[in-house]
PDB file of N, CA and C in Angstrom:
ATOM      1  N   UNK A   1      16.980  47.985 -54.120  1.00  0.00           N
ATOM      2  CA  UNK A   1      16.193  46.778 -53.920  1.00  0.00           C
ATOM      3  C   UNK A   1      16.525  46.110 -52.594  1.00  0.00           C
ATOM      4  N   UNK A   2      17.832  46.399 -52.081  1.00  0.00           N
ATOM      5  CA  UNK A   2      18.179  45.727 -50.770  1.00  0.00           C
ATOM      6  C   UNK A   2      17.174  46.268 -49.862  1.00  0.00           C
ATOM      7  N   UNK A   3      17.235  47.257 -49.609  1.00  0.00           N
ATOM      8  CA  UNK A   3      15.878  47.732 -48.789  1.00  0.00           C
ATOM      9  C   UNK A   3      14.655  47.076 -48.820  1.00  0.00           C
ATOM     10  N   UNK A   4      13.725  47.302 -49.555  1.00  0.00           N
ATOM     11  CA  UNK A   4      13.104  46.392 -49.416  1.00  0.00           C
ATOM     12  C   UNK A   4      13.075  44.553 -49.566  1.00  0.00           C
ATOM     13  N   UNK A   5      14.265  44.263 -49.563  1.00  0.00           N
ATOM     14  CA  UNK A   5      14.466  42.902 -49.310  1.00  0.00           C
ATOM     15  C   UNK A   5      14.722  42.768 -47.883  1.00  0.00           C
ATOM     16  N   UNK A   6      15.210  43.905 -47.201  1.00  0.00           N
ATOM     17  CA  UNK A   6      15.486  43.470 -45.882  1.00  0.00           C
ATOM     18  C   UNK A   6      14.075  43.918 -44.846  1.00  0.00           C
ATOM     19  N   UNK A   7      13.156  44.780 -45.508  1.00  0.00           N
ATOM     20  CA  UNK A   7      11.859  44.744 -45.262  1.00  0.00           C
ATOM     21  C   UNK A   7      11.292  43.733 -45.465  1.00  0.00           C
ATOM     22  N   UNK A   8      11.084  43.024 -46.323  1.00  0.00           N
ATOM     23  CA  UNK A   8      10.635  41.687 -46.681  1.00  0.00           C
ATOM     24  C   UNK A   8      11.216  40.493 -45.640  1.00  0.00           C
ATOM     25  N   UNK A   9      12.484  40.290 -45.368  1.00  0.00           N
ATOM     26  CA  UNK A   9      12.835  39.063 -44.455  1.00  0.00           C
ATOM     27  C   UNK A   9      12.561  39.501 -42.938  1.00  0.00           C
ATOM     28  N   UNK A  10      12.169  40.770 -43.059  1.00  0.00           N
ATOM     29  CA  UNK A  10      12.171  41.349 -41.689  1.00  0.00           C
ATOM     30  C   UNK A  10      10.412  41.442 -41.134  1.00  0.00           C
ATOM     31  N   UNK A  11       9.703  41.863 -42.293  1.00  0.00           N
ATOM     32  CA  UNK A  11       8.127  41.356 -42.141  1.00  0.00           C
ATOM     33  C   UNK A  11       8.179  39.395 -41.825  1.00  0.00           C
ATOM     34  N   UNK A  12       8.382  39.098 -42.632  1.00  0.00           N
ATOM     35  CA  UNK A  12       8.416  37.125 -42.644  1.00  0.00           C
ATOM     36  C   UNK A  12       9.169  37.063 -41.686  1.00  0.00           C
ATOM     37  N   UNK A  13       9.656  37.318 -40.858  1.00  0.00           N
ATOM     38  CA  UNK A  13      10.554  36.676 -39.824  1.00  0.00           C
ATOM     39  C   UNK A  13       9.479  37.101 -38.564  1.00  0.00           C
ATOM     40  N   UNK A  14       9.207  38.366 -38.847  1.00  0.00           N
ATOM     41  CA  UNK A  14       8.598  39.008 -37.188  1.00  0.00           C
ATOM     42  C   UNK A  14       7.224  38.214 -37.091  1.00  0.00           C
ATOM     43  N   UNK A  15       6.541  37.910 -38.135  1.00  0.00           N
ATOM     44  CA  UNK A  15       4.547  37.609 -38.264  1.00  0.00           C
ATOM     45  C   UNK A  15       4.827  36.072 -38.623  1.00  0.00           C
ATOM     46  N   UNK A  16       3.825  35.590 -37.849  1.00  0.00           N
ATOM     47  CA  UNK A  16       3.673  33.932 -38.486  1.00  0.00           C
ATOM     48  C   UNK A  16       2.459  34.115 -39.772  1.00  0.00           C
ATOM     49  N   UNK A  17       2.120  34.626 -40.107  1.00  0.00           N
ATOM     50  CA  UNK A  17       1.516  34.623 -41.522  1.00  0.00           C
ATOM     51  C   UNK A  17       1.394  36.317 -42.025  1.00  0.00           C
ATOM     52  N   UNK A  18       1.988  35.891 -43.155  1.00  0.00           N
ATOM     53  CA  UNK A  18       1.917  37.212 -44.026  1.00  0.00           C
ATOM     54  C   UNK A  18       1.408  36.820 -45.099  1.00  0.00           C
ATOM     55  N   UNK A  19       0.636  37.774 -45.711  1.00  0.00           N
ATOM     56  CA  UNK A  19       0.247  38.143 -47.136  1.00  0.00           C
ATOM     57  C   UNK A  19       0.315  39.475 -47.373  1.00  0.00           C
ATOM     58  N   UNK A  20       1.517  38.832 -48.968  1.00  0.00           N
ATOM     59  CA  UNK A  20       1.511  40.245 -49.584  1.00  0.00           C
ATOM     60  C   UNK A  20       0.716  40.090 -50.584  1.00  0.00           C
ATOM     61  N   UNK A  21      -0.318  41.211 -50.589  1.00  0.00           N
ATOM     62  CA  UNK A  21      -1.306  41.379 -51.003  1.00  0.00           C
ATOM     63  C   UNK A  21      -1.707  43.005 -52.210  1.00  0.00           C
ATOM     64  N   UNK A  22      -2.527  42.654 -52.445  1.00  0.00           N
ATOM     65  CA  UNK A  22      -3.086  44.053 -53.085  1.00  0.00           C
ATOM     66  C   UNK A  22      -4.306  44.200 -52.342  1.00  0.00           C
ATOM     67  N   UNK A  23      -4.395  45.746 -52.119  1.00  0.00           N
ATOM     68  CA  UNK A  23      -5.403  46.536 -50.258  1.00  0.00           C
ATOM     69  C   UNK A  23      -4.931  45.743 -49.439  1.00  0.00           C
ATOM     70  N   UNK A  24      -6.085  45.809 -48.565  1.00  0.00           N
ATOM     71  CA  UNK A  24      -5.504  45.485 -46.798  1.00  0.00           C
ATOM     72  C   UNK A  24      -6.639  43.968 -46.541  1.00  0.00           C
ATOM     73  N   UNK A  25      -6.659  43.375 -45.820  1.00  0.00           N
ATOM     74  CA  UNK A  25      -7.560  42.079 -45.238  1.00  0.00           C
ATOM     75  C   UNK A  25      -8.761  42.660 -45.249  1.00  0.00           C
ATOM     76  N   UNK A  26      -8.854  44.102 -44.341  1.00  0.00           N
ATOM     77  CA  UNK A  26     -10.223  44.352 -44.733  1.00  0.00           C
ATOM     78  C   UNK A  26     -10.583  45.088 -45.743  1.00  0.00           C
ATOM     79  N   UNK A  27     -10.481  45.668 -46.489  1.00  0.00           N
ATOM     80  CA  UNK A  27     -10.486  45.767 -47.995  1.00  0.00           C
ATOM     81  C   UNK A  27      -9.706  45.343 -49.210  1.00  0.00           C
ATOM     82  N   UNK A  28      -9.861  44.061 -49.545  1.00  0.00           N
ATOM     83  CA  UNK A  28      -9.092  43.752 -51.036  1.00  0.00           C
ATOM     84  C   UNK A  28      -9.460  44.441 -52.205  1.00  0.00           C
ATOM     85  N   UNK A  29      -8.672  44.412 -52.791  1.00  0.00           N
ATOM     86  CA  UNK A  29      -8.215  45.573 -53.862  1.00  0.00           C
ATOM     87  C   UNK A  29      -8.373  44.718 -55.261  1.00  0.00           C
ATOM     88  N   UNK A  30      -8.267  43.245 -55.075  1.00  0.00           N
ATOM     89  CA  UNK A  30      -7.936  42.028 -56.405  1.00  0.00           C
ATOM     90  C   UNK A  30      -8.967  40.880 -55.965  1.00  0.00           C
ATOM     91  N   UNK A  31      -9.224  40.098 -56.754  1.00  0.00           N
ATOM     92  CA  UNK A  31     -10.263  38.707 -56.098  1.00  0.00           C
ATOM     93  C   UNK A  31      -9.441  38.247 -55.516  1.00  0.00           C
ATOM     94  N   UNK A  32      -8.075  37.741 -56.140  1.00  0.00           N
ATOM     95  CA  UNK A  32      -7.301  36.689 -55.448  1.00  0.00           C
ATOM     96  C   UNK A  32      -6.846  37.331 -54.251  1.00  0.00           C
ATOM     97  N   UNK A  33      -6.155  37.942 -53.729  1.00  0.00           N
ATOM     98  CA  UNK A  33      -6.640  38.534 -52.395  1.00  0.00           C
ATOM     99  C   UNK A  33      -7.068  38.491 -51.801  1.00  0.00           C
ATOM    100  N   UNK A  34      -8.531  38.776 -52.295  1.00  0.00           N
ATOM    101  CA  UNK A  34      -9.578  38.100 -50.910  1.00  0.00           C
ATOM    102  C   UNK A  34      -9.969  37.172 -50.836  1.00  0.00           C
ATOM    103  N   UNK A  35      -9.722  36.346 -52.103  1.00  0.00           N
ATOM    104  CA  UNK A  35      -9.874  35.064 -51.643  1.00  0.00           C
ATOM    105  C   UNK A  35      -8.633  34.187 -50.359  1.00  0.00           C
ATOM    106  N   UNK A  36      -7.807  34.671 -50.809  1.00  0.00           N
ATOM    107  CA  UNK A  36      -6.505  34.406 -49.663  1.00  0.00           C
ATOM    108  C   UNK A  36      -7.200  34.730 -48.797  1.00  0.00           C
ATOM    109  N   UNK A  37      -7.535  36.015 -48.442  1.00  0.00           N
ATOM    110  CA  UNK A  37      -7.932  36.304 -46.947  1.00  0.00           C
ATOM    111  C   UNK A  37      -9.158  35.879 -46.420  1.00  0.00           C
ATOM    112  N   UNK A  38     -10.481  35.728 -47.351  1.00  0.00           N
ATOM    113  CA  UNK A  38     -11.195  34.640 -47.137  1.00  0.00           C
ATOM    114  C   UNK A  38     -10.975  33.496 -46.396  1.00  0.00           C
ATOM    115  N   UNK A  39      -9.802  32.541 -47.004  1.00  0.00           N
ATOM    116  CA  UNK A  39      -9.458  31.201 -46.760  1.00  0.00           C
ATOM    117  C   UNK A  39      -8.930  31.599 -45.020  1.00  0.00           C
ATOM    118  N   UNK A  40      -7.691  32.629 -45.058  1.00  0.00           N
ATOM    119  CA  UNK A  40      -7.297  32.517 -43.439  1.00  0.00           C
ATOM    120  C   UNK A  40      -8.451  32.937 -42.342  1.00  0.00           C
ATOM    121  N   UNK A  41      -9.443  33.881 -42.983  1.00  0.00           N
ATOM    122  CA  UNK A  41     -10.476  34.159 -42.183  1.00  0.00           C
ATOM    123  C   UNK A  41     -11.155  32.892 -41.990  1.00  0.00           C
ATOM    124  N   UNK A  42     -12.016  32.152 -42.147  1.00  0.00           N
ATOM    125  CA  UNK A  42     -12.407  31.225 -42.022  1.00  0.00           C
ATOM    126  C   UNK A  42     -11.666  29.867 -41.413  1.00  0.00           C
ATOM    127  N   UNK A  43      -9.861  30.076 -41.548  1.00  0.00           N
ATOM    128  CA  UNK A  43      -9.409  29.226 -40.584  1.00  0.00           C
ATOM    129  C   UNK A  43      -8.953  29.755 -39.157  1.00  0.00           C
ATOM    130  N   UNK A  44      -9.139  31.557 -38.883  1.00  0.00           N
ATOM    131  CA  UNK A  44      -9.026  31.566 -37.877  1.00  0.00           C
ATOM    132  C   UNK A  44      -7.035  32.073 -37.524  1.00  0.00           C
ATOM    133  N   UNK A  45      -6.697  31.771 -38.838  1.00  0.00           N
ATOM    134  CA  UNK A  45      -5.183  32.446 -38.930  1.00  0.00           C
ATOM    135  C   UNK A  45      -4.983  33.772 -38.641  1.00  0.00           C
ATOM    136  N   UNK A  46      -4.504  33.764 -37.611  1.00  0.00           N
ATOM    137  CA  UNK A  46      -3.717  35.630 -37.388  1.00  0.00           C
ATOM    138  C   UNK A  46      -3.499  36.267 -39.129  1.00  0.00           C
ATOM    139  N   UNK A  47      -3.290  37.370 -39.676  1.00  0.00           N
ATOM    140  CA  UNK A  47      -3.152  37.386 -40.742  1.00  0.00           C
ATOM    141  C   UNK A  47      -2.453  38.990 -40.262  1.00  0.00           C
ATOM    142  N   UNK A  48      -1.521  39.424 -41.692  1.00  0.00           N
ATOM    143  CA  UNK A  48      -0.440  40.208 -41.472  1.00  0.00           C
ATOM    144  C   UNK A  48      -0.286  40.662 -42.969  1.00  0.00           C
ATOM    145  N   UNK A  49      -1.455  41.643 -43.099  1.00  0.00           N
ATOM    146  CA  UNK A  49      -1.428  41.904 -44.767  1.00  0.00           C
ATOM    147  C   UNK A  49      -0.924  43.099 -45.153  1.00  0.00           C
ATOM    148  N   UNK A  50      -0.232  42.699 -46.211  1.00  0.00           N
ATOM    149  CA  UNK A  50       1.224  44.194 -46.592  1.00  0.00           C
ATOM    150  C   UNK A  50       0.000  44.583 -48.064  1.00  0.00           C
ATOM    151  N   UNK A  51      -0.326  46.221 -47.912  1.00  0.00           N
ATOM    152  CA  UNK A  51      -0.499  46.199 -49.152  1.00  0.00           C
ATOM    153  C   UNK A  51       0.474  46.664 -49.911  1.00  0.00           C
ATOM    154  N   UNK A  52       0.565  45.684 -51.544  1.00  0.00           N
ATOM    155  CA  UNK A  52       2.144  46.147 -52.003  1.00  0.00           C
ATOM    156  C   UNK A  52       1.658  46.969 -52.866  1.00  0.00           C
ATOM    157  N   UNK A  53       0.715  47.869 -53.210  1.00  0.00           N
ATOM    158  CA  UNK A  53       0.090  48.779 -54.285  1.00  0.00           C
ATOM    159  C   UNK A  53       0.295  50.291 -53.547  1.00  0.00           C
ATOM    160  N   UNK A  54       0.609  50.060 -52.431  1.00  0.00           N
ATOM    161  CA  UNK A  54       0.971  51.910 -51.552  1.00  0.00           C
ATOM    162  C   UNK A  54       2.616  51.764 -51.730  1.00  0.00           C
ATOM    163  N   UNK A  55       3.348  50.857 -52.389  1.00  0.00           N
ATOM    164  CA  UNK A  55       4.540  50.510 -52.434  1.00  0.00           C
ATOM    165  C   UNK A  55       5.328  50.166 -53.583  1.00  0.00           C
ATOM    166  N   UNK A  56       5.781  50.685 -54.732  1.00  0.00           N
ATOM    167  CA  UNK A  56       6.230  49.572 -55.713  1.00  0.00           C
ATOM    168  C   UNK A  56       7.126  49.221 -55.466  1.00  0.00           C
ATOM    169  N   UNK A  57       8.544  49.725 -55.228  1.00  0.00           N
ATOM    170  CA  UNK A  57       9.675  48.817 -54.689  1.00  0.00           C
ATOM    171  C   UNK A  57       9.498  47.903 -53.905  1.00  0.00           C
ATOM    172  N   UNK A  58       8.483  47.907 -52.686  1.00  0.00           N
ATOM    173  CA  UNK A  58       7.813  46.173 -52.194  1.00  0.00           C
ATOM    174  C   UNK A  58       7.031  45.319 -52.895  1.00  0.00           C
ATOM    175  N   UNK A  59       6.459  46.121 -53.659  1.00  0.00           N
ATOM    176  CA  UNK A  59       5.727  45.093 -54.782  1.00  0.00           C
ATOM    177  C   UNK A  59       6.926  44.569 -55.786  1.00  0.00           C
ATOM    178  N   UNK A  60       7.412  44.852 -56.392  1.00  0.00           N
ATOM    179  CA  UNK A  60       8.763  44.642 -57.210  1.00  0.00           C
ATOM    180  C   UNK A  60       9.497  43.169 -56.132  1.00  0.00           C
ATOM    181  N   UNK A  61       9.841  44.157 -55.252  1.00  0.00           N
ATOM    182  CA  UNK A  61      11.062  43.688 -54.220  1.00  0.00           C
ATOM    183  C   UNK A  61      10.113  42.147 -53.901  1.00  0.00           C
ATOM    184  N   UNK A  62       9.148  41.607 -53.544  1.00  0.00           N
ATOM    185  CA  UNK A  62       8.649  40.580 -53.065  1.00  0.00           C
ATOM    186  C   UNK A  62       8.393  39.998 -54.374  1.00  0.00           C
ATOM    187  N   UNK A  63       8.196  39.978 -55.265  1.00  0.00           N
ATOM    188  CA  UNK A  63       8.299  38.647 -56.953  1.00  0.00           C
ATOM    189  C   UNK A  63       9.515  38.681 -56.968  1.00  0.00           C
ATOM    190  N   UNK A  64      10.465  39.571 -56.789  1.00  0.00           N
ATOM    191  CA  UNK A  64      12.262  38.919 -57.205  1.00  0.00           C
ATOM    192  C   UNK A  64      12.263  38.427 -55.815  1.00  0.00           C
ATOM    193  N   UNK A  65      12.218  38.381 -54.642  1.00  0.00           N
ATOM    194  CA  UNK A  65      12.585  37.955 -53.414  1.00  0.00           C
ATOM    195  C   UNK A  65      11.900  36.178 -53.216  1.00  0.00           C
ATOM    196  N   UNK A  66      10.557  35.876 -53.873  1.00  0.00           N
ATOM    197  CA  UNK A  66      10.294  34.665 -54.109  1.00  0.00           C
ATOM    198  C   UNK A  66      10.610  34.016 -55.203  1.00  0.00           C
ATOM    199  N   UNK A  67      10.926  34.750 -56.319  1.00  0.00           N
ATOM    200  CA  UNK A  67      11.115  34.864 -57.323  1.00  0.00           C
ATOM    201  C   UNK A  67       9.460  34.118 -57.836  1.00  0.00           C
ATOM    202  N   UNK A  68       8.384  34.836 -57.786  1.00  0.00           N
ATOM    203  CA  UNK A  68       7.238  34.382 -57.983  1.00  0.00           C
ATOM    204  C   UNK A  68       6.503  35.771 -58.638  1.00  0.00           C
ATOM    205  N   UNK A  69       5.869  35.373 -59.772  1.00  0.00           N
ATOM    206  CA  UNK A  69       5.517  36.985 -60.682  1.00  0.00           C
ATOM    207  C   UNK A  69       4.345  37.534 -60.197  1.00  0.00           C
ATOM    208  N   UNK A  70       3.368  36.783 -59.216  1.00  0.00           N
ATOM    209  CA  UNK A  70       1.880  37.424 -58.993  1.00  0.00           C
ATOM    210  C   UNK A  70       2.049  37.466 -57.653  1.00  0.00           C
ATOM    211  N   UNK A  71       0.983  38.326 -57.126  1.00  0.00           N
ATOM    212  CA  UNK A  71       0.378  39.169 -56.057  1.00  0.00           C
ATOM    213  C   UNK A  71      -0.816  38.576 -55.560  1.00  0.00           C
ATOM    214  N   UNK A  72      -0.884  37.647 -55.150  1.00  0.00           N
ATOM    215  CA  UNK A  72      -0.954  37.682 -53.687  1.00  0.00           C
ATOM    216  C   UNK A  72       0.142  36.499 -53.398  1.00  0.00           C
ATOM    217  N   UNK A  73       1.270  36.825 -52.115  1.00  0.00           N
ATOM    218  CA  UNK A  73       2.236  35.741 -52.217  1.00  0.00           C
ATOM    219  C   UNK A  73       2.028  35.792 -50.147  1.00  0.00           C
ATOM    220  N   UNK A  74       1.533  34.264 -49.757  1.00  0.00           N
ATOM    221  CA  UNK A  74       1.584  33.950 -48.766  1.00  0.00           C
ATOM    222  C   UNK A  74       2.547  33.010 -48.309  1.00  0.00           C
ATOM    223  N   UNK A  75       3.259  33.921 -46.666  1.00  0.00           N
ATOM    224  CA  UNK A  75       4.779  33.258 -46.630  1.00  0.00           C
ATOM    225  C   UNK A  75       3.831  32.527 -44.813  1.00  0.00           C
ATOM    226  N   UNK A  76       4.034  31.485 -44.540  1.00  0.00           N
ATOM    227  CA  UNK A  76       3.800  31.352 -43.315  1.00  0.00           C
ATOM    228  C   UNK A  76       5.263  30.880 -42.076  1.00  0.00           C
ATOM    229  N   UNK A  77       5.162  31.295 -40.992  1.00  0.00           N
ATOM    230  CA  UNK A  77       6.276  31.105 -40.526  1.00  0.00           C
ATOM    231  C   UNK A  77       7.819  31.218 -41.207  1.00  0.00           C
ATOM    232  N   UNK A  78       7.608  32.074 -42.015  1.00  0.00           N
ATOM    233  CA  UNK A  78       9.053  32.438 -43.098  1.00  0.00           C
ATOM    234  C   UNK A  78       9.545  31.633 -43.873  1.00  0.00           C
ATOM    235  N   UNK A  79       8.320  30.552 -44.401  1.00  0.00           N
ATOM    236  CA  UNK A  79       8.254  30.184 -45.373  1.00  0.00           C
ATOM    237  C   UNK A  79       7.459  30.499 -46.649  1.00  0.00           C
ATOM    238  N   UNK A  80       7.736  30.952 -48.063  1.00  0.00           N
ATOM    239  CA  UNK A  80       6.537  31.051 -49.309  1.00  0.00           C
ATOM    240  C   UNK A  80       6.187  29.753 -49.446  1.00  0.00           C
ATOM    241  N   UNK A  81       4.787  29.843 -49.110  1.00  0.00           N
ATOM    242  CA  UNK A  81       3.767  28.873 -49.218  1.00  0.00           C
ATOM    243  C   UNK A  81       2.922  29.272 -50.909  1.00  0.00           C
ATOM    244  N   UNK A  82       2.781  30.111 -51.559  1.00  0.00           N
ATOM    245  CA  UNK A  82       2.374  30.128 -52.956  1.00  0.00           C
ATOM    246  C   UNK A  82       1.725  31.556 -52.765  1.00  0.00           C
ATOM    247  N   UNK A  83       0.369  31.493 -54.166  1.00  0.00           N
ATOM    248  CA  UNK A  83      -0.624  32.706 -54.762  1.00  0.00           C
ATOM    249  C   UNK A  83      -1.837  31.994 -54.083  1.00  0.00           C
ATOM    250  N   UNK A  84      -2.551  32.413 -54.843  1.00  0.00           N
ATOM    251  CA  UNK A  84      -3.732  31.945 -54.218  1.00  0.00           C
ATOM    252  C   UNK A  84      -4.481  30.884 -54.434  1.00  0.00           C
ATOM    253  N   UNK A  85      -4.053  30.557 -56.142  1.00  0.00           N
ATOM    254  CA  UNK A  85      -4.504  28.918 -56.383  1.00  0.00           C
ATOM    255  C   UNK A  85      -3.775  27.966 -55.309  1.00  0.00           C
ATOM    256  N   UNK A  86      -2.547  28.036 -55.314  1.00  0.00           N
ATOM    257  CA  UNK A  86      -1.890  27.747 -54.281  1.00  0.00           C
ATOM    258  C   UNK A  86      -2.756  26.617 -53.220  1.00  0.00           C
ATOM    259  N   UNK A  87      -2.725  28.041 -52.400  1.00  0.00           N
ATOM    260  CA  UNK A  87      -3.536  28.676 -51.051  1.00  0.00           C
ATOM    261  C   UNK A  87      -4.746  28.015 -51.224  1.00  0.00           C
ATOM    262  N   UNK A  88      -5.710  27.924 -52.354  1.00  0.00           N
ATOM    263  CA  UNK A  88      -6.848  27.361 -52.431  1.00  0.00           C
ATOM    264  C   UNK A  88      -7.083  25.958 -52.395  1.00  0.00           C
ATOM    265  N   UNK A  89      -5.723  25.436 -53.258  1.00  0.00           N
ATOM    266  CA  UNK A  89      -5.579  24.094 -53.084  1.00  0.00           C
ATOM    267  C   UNK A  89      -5.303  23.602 -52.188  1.00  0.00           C
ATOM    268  N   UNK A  90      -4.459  23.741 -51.406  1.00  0.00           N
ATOM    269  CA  UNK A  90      -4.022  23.679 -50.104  1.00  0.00           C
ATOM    270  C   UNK A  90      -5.416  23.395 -48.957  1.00  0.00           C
ATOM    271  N   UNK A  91      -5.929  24.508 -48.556  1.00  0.00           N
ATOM    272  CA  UNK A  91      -7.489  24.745 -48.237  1.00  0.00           C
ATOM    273  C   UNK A  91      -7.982  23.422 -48.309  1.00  0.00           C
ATOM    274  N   UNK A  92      -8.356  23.276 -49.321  1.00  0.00           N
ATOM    275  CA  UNK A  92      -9.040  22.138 -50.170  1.00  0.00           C
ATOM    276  C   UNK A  92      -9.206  21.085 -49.789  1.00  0.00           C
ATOM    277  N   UNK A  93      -7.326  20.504 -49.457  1.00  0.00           N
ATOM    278  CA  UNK A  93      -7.263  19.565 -49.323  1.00  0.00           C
ATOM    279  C   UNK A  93      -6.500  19.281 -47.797  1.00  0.00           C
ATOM    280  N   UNK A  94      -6.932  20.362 -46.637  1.00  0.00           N
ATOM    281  CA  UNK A  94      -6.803  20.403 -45.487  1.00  0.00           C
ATOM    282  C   UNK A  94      -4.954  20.618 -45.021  1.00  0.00           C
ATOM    283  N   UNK A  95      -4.359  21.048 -46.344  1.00  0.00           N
ATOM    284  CA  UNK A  95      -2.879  20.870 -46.197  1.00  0.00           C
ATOM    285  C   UNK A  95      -2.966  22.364 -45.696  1.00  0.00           C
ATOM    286  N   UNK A  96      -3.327  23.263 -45.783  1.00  0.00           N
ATOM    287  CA  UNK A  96      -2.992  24.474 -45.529  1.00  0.00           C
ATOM    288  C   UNK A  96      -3.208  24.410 -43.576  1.00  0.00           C
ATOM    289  N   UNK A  97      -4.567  23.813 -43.428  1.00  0.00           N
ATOM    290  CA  UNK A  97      -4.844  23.998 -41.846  1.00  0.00           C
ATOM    291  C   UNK A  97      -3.813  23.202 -41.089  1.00  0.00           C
ATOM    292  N   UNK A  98      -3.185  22.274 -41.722  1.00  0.00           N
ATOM    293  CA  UNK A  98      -1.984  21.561 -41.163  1.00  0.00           C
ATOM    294  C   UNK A  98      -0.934  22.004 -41.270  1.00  0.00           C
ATOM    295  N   UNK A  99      -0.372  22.473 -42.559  1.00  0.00           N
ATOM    296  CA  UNK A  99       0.753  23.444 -42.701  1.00  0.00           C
ATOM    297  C   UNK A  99       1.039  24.615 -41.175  1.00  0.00           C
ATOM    298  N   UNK A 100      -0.375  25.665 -41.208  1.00  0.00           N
ATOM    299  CA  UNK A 100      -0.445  26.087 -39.855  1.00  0.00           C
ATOM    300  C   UNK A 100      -0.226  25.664 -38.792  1.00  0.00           C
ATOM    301  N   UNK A 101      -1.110  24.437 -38.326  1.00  0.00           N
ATOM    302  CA  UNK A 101      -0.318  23.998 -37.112  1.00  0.00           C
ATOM    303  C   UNK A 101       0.560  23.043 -36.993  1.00  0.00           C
ATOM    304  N   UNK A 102       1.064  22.775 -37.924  1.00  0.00           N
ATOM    305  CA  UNK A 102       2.213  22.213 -37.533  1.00  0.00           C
ATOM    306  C   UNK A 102       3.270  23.353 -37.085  1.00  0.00           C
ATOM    307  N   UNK A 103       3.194  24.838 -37.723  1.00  0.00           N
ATOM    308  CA  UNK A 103       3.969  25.870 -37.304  1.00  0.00           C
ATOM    309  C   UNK A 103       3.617  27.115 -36.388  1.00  0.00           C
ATOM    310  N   UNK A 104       2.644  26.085 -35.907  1.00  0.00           N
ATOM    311  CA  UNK A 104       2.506  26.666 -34.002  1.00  0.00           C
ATOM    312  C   UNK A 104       1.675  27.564 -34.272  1.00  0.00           C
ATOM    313  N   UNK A 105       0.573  27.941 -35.266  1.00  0.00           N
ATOM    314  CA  UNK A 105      -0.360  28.892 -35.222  1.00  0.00           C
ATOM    315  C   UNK A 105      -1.481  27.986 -35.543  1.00  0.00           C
ATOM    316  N   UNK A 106      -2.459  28.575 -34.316  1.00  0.00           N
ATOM    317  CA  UNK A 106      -3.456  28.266 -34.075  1.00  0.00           C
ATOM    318  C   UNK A 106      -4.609  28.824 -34.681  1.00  0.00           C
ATOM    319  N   UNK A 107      -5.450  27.606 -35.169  1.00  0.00           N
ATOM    320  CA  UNK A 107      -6.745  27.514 -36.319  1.00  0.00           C
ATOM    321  C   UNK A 107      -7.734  27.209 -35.418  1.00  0.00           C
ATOM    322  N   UNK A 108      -8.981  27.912 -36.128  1.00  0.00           N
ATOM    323  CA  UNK A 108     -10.533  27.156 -35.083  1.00  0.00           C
ATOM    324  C   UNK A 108     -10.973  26.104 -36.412  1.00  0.00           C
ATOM    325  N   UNK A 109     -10.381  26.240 -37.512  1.00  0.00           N
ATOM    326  CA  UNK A 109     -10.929  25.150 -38.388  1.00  0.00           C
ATOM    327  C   UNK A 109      -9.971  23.401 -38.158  1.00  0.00           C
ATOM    328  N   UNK A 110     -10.428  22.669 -38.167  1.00  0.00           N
ATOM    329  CA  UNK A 110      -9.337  21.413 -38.195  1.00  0.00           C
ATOM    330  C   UNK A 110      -8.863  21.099 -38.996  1.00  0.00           C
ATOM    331  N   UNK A 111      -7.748  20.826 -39.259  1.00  0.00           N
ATOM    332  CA  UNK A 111      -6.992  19.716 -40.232  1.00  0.00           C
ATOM    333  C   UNK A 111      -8.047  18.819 -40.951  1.00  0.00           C
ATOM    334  N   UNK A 112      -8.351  18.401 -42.197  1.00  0.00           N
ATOM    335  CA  UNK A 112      -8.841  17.269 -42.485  1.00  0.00           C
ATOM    336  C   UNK A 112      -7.867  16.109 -41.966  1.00  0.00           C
ATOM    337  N   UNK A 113      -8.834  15.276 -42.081  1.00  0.00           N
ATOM    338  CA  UNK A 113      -7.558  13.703 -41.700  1.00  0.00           C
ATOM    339  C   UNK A 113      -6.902  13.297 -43.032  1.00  0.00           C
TER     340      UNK A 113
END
């Protein structure tokens, strides 16, 4: 499991947004998935999608590493930011487009006020 834990801090450290995901950004594999990738598409977020289904020890290794049980888990700037309700809520309520830039990645959508 160390292995892929040190894959894991080593993806989140190198990418300012990751999602580990099920498929890839351009093909999701799960709704919630693409709905994640939906949401960063539309804000314009670089995106850095692991699929953890070509992987089970990364799929495994990333719910004990957040200690979070579902798939899709978005970390931004090497922080876990949530799943996708999460992520949606966030969205929602303009915390996610701020979350982003406040951590230096650049959105074409704005912050709500």
């Amino acid at each position: 499991m160390s292995d892929s834990r040190q894959r894991i801090e080593k993806l989140i450290a190198d990418n300012p947004v990751v999602l580990f995901m099920k498929g890839t950004p351009q093909f999701p594999q799960c709704g919630f998935s693409g709905r994640v990738v939906q949401i960063l598409d539309y804000l314009g977020a670089p995106i850095v999608g692991i699929n953890v289904l070509e992987d089970a020890d990364l799929r495994e290794g990333v719910k004990a590493f957040a200690n979070w049980p579902t798939i899709p888990q978005l970390y931004i700037k090497g922080e876990f930011v949530g799943g996708a309700d999460i992520a949606t809520e966030m969205f929602q309520s303009g915390e996610l487009a701020s979350m982003l830039t406040d951590a230096g990645v650049a959105v074409k959508a704005p912050a709500k006020a």
